[in-house]
Protein backbone atom coordinates (compact mmCIF):
# COMPACT_ATOMS: atom_id res chain seq x y z
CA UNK A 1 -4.54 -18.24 12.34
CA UNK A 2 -4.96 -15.10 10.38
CA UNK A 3 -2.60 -12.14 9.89
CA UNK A 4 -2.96 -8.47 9.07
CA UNK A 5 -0.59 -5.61 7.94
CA UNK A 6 -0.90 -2.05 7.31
CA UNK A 7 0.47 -1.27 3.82
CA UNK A 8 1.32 2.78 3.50
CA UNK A 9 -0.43 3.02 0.15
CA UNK A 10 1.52 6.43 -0.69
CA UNK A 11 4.90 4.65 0.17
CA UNK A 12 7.78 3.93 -2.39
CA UNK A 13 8.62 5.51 -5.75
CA UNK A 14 5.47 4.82 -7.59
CA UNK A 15 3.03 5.30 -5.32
CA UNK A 16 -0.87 4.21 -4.88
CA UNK A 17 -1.58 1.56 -8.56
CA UNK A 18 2.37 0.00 -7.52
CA UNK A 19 1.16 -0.79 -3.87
CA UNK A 20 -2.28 -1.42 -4.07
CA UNK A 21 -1.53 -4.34 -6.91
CA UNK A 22 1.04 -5.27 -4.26
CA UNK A 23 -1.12 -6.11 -1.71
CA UNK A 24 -3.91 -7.93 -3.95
CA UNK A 25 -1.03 -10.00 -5.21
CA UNK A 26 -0.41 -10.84 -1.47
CA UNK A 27 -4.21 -10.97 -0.33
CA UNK A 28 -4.54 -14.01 -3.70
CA UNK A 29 -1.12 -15.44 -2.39
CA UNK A 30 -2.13 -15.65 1.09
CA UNK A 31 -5.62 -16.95 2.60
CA UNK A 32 -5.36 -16.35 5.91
CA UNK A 33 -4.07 -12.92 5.18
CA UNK A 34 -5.60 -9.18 5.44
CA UNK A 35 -4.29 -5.60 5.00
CA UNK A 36 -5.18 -2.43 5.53
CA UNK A 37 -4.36 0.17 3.15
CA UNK A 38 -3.55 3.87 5.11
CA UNK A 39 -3.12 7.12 3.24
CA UNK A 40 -5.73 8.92 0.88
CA UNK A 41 -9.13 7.05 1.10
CA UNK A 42 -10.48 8.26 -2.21
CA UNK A 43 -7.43 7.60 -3.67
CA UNK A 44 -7.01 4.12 -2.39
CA UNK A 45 -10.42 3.45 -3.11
CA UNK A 46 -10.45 5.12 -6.89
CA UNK A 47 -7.42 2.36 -7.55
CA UNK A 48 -9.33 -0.67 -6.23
CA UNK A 49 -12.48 0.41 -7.96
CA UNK A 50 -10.12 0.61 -11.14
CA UNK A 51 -8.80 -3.18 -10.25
CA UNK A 52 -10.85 -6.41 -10.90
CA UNK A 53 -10.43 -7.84 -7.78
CA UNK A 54 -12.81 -10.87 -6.72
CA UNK A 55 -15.39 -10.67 -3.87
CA UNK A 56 -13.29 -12.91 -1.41
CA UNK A 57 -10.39 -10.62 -1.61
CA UNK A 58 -12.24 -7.20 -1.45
CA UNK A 59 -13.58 -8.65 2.20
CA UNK A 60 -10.38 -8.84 3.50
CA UNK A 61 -9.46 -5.15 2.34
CA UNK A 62 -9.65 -2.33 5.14
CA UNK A 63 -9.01 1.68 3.69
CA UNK A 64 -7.57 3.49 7.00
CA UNK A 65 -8.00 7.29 6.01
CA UNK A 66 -4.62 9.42 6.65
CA UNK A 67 -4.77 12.82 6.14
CA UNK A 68 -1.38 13.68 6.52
CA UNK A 69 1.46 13.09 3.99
CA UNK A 70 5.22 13.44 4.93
CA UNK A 71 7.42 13.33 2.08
CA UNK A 72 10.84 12.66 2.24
CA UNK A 73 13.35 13.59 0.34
CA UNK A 74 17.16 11.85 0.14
CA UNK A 75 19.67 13.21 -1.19
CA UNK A 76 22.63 11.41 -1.94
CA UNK A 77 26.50 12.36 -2.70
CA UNK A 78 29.39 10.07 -3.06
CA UNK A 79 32.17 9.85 -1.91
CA UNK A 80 31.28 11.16 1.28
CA UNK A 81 34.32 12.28 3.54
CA UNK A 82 33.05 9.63 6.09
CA UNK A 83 33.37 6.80 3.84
């Protein structure tokens, strides 16, 4: 049985290096696992280029190109009346 998950490279606070060593920590972890990375292809592919990552592992890494970003943006207040 093998398994394989999408990780939004651009997602969380720090971005592309953060989730990208993520995933190769997983990818080591996890034989029967694969991902594929979505968001900026260069980008994604400039960080694994930048990584030492064995053979094995880069064969189970797909880049899915996303050319659209949406960045969010929370704002937080407390106490709210609600609460």
């Amino acid at each position: 049985m093998s398994i394989k998950v999408s990780i939004d490279a651009s997602g969380g606070d720090f971005g592309i290096p953060v989730t990208i060593n993520a995933g190769i920590i997983a990818l080591k972890t996890f034989n029967d696992l694969a991902v594929a990375f979505v968001g900026d292809e260069k980008a994604i592919k400039i960080e694994i280029n930048n990584t030492s990552i064995p053979p094995k592992i880069l064969e189970r890494i797909e880049i899915k190109h996303a050319s659209q970003v949406i960045n969010i943006c929370l704002l937080y207040t407390s106490p709210s009346p609600r609460d």
